[in-house]
N, C-alpha and C. Protein backbone atom coordinates (compact mmCIF):
# COMPACT_ATOMS: atom_id res chain seq x y z
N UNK A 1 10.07 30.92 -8.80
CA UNK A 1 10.70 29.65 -8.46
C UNK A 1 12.20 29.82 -8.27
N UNK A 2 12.83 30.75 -9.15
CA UNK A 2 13.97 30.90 -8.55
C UNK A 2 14.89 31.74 -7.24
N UNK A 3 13.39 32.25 -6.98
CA UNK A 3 14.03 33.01 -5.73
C UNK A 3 13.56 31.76 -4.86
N UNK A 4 12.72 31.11 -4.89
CA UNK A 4 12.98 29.78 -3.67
C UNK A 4 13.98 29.00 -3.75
N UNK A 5 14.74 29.09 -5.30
CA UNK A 5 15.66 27.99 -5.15
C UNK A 5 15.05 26.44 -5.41
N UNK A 6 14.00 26.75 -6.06
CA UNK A 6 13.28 25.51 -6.86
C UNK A 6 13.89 25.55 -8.24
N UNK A 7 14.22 26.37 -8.86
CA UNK A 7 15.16 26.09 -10.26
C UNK A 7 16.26 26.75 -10.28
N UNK A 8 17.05 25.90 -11.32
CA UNK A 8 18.36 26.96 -11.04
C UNK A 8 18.60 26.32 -12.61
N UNK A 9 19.56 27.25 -13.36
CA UNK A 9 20.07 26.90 -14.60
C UNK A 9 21.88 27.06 -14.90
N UNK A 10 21.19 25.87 -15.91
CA UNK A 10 22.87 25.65 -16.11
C UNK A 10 23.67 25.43 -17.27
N UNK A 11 24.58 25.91 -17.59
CA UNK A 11 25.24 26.00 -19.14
C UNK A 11 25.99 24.72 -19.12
N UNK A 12 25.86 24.48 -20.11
CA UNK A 12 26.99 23.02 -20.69
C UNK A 12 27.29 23.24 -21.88
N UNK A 13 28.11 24.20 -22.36
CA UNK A 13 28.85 23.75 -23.90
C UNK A 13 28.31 25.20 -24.47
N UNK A 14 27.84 26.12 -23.36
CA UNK A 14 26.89 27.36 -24.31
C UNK A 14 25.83 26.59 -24.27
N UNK A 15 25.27 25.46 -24.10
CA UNK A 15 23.82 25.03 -24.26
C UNK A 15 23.28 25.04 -22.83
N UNK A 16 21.89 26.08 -22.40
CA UNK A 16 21.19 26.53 -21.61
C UNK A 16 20.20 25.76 -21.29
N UNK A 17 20.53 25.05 -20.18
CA UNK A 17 19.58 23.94 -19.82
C UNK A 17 18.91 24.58 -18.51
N UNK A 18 17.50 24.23 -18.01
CA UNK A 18 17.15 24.95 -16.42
C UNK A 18 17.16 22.71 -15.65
N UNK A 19 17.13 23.20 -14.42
CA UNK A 19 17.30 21.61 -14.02
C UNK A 19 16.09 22.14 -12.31
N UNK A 20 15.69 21.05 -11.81
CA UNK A 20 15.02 21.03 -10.74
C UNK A 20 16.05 21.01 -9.78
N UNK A 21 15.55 21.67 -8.78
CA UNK A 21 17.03 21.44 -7.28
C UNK A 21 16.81 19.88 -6.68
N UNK A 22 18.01 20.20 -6.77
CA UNK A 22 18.40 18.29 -5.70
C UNK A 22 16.74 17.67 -4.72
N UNK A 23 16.93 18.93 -3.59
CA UNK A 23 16.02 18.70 -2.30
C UNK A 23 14.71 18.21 -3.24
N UNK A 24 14.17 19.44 -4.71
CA UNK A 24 12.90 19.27 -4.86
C UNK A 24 12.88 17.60 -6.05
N UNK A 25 13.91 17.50 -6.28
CA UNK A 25 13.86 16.32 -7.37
C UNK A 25 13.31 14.90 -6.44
N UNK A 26 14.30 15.10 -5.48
CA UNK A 26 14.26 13.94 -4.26
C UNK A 26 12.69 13.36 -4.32
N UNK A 27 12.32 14.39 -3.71
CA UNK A 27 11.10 14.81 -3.70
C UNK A 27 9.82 14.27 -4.33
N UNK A 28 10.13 14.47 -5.36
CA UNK A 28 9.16 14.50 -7.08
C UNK A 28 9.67 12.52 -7.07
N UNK A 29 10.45 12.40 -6.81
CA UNK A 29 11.77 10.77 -7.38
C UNK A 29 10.93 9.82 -6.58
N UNK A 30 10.88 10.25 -5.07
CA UNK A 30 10.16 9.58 -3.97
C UNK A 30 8.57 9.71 -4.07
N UNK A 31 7.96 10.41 -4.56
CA UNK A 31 6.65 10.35 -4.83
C UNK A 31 6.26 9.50 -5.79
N UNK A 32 7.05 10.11 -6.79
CA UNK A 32 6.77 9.31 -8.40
C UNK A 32 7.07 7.52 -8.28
N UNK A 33 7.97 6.95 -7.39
CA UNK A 33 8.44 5.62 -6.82
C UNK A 33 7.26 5.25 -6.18
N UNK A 34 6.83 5.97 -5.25
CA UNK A 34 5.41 5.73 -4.71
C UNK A 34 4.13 5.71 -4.93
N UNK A 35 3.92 6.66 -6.12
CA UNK A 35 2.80 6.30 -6.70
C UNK A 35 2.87 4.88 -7.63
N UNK A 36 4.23 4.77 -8.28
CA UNK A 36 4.49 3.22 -9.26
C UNK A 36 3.92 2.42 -8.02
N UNK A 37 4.53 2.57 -7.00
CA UNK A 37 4.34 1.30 -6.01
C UNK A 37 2.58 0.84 -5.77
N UNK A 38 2.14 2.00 -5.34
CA UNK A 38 0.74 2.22 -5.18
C UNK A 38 -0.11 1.42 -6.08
N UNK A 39 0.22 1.76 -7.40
CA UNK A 39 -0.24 1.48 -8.94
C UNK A 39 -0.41 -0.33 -8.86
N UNK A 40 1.25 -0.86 -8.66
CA UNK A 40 1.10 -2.10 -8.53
C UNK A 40 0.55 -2.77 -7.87
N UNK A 41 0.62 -2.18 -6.54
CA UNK A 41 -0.12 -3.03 -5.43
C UNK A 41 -2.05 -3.01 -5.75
N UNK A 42 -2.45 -1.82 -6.26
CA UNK A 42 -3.59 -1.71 -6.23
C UNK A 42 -3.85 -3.21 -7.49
N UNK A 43 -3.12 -2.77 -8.46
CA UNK A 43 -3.50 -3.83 -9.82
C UNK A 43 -3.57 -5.36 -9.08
N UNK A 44 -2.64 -6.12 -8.29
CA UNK A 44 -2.02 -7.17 -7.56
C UNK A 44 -3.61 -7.22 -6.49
N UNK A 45 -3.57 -6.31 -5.94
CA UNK A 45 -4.96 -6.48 -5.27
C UNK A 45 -6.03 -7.02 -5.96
N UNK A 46 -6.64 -6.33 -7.25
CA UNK A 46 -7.72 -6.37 -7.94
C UNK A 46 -7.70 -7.60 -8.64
N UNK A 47 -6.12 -8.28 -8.75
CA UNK A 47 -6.59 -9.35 -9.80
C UNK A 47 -6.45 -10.99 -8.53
N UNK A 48 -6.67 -10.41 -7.59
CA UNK A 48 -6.84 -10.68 -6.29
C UNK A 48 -8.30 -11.41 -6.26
N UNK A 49 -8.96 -10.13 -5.98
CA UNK A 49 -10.37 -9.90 -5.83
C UNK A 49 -11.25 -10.65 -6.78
N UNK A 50 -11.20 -10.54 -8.17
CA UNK A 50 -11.37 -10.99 -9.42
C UNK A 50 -11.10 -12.54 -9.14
N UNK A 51 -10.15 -13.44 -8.80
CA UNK A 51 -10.34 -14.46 -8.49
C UNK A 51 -11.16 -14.79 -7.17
N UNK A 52 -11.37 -14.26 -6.41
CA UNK A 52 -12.35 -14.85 -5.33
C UNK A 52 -13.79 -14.67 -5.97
N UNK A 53 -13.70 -13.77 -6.46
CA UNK A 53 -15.04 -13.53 -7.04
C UNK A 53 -15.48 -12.23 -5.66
N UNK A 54 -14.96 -11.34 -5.08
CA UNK A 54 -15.58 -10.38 -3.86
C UNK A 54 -15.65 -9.12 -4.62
N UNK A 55 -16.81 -8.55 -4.27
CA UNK A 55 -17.16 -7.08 -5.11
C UNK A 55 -16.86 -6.17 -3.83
N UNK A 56 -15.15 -5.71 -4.27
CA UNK A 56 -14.82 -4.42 -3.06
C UNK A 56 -14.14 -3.69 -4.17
N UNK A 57 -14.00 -2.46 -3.57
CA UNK A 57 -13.81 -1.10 -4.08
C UNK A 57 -12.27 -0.46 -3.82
N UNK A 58 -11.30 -0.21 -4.13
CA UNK A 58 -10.17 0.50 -3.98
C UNK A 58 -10.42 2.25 -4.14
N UNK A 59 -11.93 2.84 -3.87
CA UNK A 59 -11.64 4.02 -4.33
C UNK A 59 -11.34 4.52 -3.03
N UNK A 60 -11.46 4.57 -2.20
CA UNK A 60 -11.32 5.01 -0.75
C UNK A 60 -9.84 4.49 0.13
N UNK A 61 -9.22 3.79 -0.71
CA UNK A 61 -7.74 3.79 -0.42
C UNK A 61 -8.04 2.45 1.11
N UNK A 62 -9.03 2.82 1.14
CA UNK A 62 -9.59 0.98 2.81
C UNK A 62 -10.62 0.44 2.00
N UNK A 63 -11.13 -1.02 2.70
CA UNK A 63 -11.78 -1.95 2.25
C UNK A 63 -11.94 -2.53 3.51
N UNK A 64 -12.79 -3.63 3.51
CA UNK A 64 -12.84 -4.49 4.47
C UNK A 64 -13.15 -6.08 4.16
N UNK A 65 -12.50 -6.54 5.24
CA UNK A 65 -12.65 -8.43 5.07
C UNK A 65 -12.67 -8.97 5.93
N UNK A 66 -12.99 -9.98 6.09
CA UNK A 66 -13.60 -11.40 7.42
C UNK A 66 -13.07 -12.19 7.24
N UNK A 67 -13.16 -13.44 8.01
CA UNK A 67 -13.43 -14.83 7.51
C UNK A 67 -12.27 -14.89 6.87
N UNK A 68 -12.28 -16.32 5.79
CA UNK A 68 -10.81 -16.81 5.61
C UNK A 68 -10.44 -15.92 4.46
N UNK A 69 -11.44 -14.60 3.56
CA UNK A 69 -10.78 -13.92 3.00
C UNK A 69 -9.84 -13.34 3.64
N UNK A 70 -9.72 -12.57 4.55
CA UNK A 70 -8.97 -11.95 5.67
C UNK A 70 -7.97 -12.70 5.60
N UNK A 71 -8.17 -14.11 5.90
CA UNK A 71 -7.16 -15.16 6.29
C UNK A 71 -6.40 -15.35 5.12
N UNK A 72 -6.64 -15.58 3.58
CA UNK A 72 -6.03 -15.67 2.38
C UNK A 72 -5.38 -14.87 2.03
N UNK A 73 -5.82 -13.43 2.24
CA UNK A 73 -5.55 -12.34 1.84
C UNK A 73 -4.12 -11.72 2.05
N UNK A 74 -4.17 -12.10 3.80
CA UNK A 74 -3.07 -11.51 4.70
C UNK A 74 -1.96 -12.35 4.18
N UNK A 75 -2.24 -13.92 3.75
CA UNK A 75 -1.24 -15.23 3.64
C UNK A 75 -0.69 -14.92 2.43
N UNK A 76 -1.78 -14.21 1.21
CA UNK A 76 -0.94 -13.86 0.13
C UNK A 76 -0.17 -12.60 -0.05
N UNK A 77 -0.63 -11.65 0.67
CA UNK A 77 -0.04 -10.35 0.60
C UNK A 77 1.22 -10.36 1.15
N UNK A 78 1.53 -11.03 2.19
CA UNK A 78 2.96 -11.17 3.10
C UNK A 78 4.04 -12.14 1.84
N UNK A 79 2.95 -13.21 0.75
CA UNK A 79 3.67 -13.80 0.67
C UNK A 79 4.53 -12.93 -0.97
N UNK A 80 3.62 -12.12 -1.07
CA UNK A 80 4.17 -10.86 -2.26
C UNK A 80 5.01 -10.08 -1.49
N UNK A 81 5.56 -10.03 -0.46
CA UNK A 81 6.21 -9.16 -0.06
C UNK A 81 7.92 -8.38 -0.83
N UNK A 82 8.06 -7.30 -1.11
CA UNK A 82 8.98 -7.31 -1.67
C UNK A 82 10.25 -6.74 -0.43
N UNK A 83 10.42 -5.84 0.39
CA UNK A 83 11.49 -5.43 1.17
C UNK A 83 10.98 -5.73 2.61
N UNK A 84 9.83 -5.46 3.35
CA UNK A 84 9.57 -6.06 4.74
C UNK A 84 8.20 -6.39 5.06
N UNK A 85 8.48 -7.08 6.06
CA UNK A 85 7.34 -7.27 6.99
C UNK A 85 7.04 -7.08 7.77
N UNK A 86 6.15 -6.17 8.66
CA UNK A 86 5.69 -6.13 10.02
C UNK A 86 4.83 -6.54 10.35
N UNK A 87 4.68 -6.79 11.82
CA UNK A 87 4.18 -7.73 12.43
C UNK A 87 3.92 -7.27 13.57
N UNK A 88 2.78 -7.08 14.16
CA UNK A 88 2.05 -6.83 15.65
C UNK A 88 1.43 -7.74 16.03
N UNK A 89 1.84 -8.33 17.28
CA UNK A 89 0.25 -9.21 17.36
C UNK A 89 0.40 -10.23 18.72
N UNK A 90 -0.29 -10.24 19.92
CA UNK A 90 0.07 -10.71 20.60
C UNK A 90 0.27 -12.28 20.99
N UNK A 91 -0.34 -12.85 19.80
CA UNK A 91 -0.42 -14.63 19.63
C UNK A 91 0.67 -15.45 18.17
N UNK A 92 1.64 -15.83 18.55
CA UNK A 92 2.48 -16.29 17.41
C UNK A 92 2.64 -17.47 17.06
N UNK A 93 2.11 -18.74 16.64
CA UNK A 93 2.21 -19.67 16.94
C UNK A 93 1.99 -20.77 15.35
N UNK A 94 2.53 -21.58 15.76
CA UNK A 94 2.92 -22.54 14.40
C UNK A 94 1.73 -22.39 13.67
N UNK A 95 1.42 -22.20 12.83
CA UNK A 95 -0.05 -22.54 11.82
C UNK A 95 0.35 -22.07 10.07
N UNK A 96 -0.38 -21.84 8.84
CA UNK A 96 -0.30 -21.39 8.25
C UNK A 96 0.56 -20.21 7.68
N UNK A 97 -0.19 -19.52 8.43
CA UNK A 97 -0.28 -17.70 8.39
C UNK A 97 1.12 -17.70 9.14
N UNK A 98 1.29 -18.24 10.29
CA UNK A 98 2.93 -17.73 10.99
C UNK A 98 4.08 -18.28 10.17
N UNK A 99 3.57 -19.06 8.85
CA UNK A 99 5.07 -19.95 8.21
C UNK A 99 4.85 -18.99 6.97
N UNK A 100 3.90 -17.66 6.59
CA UNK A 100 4.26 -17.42 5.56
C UNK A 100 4.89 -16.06 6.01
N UNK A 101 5.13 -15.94 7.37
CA UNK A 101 6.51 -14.69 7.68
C UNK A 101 8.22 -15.41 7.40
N UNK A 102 7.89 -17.40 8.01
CA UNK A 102 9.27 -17.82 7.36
C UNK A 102 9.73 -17.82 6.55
N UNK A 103 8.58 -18.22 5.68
CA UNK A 103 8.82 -18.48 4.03
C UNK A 103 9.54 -16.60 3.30
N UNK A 104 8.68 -15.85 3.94
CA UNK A 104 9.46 -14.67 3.35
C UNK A 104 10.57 -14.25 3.97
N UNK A 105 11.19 -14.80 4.95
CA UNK A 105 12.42 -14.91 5.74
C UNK A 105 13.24 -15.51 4.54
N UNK A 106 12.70 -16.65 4.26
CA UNK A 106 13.75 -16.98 3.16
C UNK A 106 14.00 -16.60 2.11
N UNK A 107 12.99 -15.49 1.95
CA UNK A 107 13.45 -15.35 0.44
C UNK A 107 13.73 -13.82 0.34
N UNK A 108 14.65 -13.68 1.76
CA UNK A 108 15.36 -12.24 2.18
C UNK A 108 14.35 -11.33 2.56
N UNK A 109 13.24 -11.16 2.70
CA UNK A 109 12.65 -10.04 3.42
C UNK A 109 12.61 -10.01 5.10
N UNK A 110 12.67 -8.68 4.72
CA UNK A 110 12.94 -8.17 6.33
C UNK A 110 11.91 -8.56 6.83
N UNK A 111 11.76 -8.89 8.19
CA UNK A 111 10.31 -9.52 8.97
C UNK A 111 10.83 -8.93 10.63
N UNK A 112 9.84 -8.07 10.61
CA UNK A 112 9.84 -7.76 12.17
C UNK A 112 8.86 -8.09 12.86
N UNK A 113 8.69 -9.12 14.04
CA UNK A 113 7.74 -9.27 15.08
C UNK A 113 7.71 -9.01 15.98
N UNK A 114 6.60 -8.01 16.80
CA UNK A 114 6.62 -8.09 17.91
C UNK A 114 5.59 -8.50 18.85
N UNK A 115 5.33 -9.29 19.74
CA UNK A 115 4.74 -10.20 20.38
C UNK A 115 4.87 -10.39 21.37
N UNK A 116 3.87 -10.55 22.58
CA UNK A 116 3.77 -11.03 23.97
C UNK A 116 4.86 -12.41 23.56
N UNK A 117 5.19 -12.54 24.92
CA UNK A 117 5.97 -13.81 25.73
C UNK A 117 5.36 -15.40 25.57
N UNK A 118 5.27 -16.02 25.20
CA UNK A 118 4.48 -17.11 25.42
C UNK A 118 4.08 -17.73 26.31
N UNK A 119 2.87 -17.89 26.84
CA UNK A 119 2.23 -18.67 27.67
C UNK A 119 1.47 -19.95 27.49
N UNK A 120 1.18 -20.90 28.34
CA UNK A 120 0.37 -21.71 27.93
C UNK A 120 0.18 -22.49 29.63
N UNK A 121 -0.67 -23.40 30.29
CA UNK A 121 -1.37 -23.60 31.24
C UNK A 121 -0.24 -24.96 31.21
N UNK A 122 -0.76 -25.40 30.31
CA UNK A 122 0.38 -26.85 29.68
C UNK A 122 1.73 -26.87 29.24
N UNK A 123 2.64 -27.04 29.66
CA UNK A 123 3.73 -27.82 29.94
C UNK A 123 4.40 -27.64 28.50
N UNK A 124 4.21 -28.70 27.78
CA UNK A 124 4.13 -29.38 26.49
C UNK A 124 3.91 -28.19 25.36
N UNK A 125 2.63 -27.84 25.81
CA UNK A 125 2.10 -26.95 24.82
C UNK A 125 2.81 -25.45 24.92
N UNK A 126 3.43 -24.62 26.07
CA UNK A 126 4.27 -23.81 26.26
C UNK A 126 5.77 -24.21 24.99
N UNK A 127 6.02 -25.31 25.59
CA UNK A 127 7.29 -25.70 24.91
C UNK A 127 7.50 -25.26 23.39
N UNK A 128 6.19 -26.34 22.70
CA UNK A 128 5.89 -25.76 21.04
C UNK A 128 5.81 -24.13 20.92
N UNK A 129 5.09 -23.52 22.01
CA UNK A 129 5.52 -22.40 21.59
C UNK A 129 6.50 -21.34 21.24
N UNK A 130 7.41 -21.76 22.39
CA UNK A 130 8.52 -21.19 22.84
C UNK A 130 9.44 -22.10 22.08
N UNK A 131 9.54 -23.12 21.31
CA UNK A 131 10.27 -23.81 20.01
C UNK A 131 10.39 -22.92 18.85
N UNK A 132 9.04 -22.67 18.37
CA UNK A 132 8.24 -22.24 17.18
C UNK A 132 9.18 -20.94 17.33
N UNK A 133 9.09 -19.98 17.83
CA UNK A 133 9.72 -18.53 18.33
C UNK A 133 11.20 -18.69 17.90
N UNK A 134 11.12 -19.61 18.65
CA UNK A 134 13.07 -19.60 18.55
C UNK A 134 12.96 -20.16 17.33
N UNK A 135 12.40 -20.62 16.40
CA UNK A 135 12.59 -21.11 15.09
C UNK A 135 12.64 -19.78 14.14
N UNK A 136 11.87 -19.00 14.40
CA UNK A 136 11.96 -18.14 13.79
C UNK A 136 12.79 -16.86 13.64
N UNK A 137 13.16 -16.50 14.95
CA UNK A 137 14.48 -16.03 15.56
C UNK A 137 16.18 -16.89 14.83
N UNK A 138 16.07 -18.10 14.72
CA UNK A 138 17.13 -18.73 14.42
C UNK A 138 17.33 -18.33 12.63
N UNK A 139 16.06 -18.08 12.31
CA UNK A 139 15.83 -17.97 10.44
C UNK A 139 15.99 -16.50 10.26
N UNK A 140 16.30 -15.55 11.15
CA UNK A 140 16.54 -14.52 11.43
C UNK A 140 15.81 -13.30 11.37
N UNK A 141 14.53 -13.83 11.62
CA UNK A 141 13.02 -12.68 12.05
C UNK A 141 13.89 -12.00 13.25
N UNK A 142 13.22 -10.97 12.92
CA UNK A 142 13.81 -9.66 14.36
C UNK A 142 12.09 -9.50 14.80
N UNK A 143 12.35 -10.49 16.16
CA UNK A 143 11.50 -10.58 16.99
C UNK A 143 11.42 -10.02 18.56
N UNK A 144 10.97 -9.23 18.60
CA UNK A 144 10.62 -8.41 20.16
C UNK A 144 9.49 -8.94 20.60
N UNK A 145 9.73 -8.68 21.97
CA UNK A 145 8.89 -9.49 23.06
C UNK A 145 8.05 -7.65 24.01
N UNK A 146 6.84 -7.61 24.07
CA UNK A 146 6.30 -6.51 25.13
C UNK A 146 4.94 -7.47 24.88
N UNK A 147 4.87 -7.45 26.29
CA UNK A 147 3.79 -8.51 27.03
C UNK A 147 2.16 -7.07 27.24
N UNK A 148 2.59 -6.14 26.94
CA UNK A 148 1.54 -4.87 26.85
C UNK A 148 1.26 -5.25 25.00
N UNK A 149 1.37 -5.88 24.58
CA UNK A 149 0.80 -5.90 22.77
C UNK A 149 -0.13 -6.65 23.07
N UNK A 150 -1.73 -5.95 22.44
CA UNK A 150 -3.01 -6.46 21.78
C UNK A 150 -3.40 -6.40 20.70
N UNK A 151 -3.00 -5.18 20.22
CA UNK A 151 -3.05 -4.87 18.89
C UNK A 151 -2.89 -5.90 18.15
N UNK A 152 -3.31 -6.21 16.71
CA UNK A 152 -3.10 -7.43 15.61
C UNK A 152 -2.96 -5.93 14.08
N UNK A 153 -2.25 -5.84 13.99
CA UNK A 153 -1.28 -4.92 12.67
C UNK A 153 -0.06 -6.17 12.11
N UNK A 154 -0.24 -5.70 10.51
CA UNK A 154 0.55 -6.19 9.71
C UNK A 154 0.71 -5.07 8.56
N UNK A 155 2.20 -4.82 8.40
CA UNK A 155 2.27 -4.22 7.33
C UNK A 155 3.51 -4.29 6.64
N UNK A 156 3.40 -3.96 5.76
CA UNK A 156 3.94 -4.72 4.43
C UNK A 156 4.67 -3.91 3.01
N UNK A 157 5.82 -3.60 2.87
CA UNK A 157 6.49 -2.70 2.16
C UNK A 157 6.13 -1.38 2.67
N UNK A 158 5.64 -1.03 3.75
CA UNK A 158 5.68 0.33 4.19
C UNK A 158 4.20 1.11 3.55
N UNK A 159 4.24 -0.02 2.77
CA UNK A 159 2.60 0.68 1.53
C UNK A 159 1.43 -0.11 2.14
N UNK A 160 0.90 -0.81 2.49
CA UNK A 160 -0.14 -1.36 2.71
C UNK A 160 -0.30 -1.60 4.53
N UNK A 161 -1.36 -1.82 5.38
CA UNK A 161 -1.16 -2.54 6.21
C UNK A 161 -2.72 -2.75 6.60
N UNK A 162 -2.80 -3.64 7.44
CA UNK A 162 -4.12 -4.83 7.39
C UNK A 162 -4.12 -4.24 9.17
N UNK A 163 -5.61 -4.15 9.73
CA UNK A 163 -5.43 -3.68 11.18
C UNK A 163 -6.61 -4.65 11.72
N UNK A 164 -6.59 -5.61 12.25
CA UNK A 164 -8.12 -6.86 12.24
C UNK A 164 -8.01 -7.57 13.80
N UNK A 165 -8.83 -8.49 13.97
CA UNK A 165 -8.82 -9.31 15.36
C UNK A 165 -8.26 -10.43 15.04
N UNK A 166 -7.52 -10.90 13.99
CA UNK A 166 -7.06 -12.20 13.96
C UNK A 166 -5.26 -11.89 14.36
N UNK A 167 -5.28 -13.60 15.11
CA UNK A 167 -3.99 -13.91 15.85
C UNK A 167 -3.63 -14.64 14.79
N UNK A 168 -2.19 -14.77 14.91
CA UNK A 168 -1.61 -15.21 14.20
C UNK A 168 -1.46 -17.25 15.14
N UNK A 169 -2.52 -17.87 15.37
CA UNK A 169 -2.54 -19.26 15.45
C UNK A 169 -3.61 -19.90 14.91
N UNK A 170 -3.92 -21.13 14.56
CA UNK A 170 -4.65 -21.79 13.88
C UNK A 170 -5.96 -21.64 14.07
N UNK A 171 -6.66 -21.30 15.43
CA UNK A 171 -7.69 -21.55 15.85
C UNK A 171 -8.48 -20.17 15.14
N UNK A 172 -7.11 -19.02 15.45
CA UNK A 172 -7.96 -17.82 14.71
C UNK A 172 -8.04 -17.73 13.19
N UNK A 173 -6.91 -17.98 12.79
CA UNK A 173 -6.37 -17.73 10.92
C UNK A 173 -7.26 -18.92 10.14
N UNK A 174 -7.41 -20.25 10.71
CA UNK A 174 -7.80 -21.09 10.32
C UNK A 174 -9.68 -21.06 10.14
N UNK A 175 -10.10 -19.98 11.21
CA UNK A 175 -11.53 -19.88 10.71
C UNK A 175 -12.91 -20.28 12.11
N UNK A 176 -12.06 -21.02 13.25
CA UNK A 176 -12.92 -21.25 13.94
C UNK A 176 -13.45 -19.94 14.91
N UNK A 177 -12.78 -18.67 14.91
CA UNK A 177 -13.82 -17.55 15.36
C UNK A 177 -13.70 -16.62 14.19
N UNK A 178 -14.51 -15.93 14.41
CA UNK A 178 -15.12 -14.64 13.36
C UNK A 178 -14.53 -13.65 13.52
N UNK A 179 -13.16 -13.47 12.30
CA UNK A 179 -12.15 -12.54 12.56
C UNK A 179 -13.03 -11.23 11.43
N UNK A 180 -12.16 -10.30 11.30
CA UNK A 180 -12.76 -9.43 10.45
C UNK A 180 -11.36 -8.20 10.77
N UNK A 181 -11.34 -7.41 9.67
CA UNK A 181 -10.52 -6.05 9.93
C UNK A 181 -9.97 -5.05 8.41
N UNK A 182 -9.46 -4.02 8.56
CA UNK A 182 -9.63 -2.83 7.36
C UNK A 182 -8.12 -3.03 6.82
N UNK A 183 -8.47 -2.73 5.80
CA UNK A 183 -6.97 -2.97 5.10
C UNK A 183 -7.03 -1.63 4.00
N UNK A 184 -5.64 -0.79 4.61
CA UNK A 184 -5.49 0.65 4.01
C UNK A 184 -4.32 0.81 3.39
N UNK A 185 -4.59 1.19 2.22
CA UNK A 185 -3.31 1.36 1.26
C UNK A 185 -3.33 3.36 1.48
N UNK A 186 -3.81 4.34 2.24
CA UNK A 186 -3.39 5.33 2.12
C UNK A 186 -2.32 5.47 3.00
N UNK A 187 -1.62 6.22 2.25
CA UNK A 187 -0.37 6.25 2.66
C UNK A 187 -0.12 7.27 4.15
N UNK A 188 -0.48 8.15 4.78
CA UNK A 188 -0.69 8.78 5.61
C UNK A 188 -1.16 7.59 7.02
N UNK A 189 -2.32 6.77 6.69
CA UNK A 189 -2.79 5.77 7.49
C UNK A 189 -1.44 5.22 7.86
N UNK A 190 -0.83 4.40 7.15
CA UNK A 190 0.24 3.07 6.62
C UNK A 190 1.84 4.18 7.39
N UNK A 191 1.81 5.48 7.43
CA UNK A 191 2.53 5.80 8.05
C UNK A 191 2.88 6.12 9.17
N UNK A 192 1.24 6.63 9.75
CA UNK A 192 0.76 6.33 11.27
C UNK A 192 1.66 5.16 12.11
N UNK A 193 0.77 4.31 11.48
CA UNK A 193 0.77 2.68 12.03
C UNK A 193 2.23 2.38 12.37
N UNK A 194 3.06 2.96 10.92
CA UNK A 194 4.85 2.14 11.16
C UNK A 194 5.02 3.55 12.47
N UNK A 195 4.67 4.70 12.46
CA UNK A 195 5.22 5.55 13.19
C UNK A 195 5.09 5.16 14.86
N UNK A 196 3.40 4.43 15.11
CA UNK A 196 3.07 4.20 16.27
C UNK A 196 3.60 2.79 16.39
N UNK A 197 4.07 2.14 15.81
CA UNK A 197 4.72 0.79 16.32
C UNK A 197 5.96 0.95 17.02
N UNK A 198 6.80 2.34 15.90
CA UNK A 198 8.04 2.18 16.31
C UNK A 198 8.58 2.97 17.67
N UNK A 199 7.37 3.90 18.00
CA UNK A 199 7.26 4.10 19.21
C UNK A 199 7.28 3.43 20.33
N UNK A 200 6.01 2.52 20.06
CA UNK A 200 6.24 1.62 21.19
C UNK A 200 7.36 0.26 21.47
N UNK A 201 8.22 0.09 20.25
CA UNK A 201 9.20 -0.61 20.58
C UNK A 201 10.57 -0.07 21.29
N UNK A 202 10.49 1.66 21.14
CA UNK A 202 11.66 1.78 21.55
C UNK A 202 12.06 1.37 22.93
């Protein structure tokens, strides 16, 4: 180890101490932070689960959910958020689920969206959309616009992220079609995802 330069030792006072190198401590500091993180989120999950009453499994680091679990799930996990939020998804629109990215706007987390342009056939109904947006933009979501997004990804302290068919508007979050999608706390997955987002925003 010391010809790699993984230990090195050091005197203080005549007293012979050995110490870990900087690079490898970092290292060990950032893992050990990440497994705490892991730890919590998994516990926060389970006592999750335990109130719905759903028999799923954390040994496989994914799970899966539908329906308004999906829908609860995503509304509470964003709303535990501790440093950010991401956000993929090509439908953004006033409902539930899109006020609990404001709500964590306010209470300082980072929130990034990115989202198709708004459309609508109607007049009126364009408008609310293109209101709603700028509402959230004004509360200071860092919101990007690429009219090529289908994808529906959310992820969340960099540790978790949810990959499903639900839009972020009422008709979907709220339950009237049959959403469903995997939610992966391995960390390799969860790094993919931020890696391939941030690709396509550049």
């Amino acid at each position: 180890m010391y010809n790699d330069d993984a230990v090195f030792k050091k005197v203080i006072d005549e007293e012979v101490t050995y110490r870990v190198s900087p690079p490898l401590w970092h290292i060990y500091k950032n893992h050990l932070h990440s497994t705490e993180n892991k730890k919590e989120l998994e516990d926060w999950i389970n006592k999750w689960k335990e109130l719905r009453k759903l028999d799923l499994t954390l040994d496989y680091d994914h799970f899966f959910l539908e329906g308004r679990h999906l829908d609860d799930f995503t509304k509470e996990l964003i709303s535990h958020a501790k440093s950010n939020v991401l956000v993929v998804n090509p439908f953004i629109e006033y409902c539930d689920l899109s006020n609990t990215l404001s709500d964590a706007k306010k209470k300082r987390i980072s929130v990034q969206i990115i989202t198709r342009q708004p459309q609508d056939y109607y007049p009126d109904k364009l408008k609310k959309k293109q209101e709603y947006l700028s509402q959230l933009v004004n509360e200071g979501v860092d919101l990007q616009y690429n009219n090529k997004v289908h994808a529906k990804l959310v992820v969340v302290d960099n540790a978790i992220a949810i990959v499903s068919s639900m839009n972020f508007y009422p008709d979907s979050s709220a339950g009237a079609s049959w959403e469903a999608g995997l939610i992966s706390l391995q960390a390799k997955t969860v790094e993919s995802i931020v890696n391939s987002v941030k690709t396509k925003s550049m």
